[in-house]
Protein backbone atom coordinates (compact mmCIF):
# COMPACT_ATOMS: atom_id res chain seq x y z
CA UNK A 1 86.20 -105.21 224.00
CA UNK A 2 86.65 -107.40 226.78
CA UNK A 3 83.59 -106.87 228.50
CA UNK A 4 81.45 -107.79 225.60
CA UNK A 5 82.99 -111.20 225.35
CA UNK A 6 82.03 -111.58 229.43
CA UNK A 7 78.47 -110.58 229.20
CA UNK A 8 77.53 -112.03 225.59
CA UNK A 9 78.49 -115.52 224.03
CA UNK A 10 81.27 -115.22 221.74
CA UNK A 11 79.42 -114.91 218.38
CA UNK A 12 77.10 -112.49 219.95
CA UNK A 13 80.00 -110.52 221.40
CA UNK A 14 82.27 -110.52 218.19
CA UNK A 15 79.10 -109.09 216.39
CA UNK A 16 78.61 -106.03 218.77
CA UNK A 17 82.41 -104.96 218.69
CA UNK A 18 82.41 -105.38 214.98
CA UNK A 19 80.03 -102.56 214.76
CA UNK A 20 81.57 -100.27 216.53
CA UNK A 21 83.82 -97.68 215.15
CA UNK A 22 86.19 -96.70 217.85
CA UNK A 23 87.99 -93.21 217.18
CA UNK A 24 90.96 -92.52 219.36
CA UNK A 25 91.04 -89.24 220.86
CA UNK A 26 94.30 -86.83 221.35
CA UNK A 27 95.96 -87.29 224.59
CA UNK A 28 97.36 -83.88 224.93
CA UNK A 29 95.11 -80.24 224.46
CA UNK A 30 96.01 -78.45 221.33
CA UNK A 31 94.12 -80.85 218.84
CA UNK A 32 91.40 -81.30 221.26
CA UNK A 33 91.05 -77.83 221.98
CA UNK A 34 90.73 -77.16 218.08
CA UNK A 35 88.01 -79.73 218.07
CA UNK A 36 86.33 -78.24 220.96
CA UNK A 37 86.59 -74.87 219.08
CA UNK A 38 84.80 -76.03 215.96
CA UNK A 39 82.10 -77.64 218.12
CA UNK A 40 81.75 -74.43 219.76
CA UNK A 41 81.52 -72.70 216.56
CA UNK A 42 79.19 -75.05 214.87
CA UNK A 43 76.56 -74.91 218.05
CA UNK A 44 76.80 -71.11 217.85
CA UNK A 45 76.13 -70.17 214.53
CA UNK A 46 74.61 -73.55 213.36
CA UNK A 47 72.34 -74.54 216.32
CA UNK A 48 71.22 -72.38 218.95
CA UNK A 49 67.74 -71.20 219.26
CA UNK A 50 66.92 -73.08 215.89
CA UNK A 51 64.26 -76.21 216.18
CA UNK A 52 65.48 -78.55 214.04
CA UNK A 53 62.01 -80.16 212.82
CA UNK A 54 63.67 -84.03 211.90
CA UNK A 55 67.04 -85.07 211.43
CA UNK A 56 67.24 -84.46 207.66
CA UNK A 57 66.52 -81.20 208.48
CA UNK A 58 69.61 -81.05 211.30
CA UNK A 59 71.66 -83.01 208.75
CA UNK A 60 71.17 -80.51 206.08
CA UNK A 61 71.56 -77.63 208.02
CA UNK A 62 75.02 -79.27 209.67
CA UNK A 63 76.14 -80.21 205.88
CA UNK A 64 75.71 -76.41 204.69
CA UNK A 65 77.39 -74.78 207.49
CA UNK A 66 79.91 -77.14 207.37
CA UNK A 67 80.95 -76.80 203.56
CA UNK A 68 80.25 -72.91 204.44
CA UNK A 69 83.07 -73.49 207.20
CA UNK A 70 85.31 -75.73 204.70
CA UNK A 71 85.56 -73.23 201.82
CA UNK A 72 87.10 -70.17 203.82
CA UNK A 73 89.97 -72.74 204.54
CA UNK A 74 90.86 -70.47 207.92
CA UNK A 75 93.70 -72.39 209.93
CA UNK A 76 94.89 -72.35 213.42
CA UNK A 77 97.45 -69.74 214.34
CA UNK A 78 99.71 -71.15 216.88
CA UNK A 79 100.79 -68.76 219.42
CA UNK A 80 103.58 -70.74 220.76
CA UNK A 81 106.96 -71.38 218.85
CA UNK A 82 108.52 -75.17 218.92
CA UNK A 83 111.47 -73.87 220.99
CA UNK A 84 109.15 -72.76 223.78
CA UNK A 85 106.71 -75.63 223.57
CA UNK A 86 109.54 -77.70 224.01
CA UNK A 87 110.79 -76.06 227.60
CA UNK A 88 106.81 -75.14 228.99
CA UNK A 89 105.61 -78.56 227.81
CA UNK A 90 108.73 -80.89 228.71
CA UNK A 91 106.95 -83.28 230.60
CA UNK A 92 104.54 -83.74 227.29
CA UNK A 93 107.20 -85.15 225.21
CA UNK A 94 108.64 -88.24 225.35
CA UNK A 95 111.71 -89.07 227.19
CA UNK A 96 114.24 -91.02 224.58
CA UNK A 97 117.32 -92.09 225.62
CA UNK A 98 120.34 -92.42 223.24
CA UNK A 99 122.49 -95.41 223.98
């Protein structure tokens, strides 16, 4: 934000960053890596090797594959179990101290 307000007069500045939506990615892999999946997915058997003529077109086909995606409902399975994501990803969690 702060760079806005140094190259742009105030108004001008407050305007810009008021139209951005900023969306806070994970710190840590798992989530990411499930978004990176679906990405993945979505290029493969959405995308590739198909000319998309306009962006209604892309929009549409995006919309379908995703409500296509949406109704199987298939989840992640987790191959790790909390006990051992707790001792191979100690320095992941955060260090609280009990006084």
């Amino acid at each position: 934000k702060g760079a806005f307000y140094e190259a742009f007069e105030p108004d001008r500045a407050r305007a810009l960053v008021r139209q951005i939506k900023f969306c806070y990615t994970p710190k840590h892999g798992s989530w990411l890596n499930i978004a990176e999946n679906e990405l993945s997915a979505m290029t493969r058997q959405c995308l590739s090797n198909r000319p998309m003529g306009d962006i209604k077109t892309l929009q549409g086909e995006i919309s379908a594959w995703s409500y296509d995606v949406n109704t199987k409902q298939r989840g992640v399975d987790w191959q790790m179990k909390l006990s051992d994501a707790r001792r191979k990803l100690k320095s992941v969690y955060p260090k609280i101290r009990m006084e």
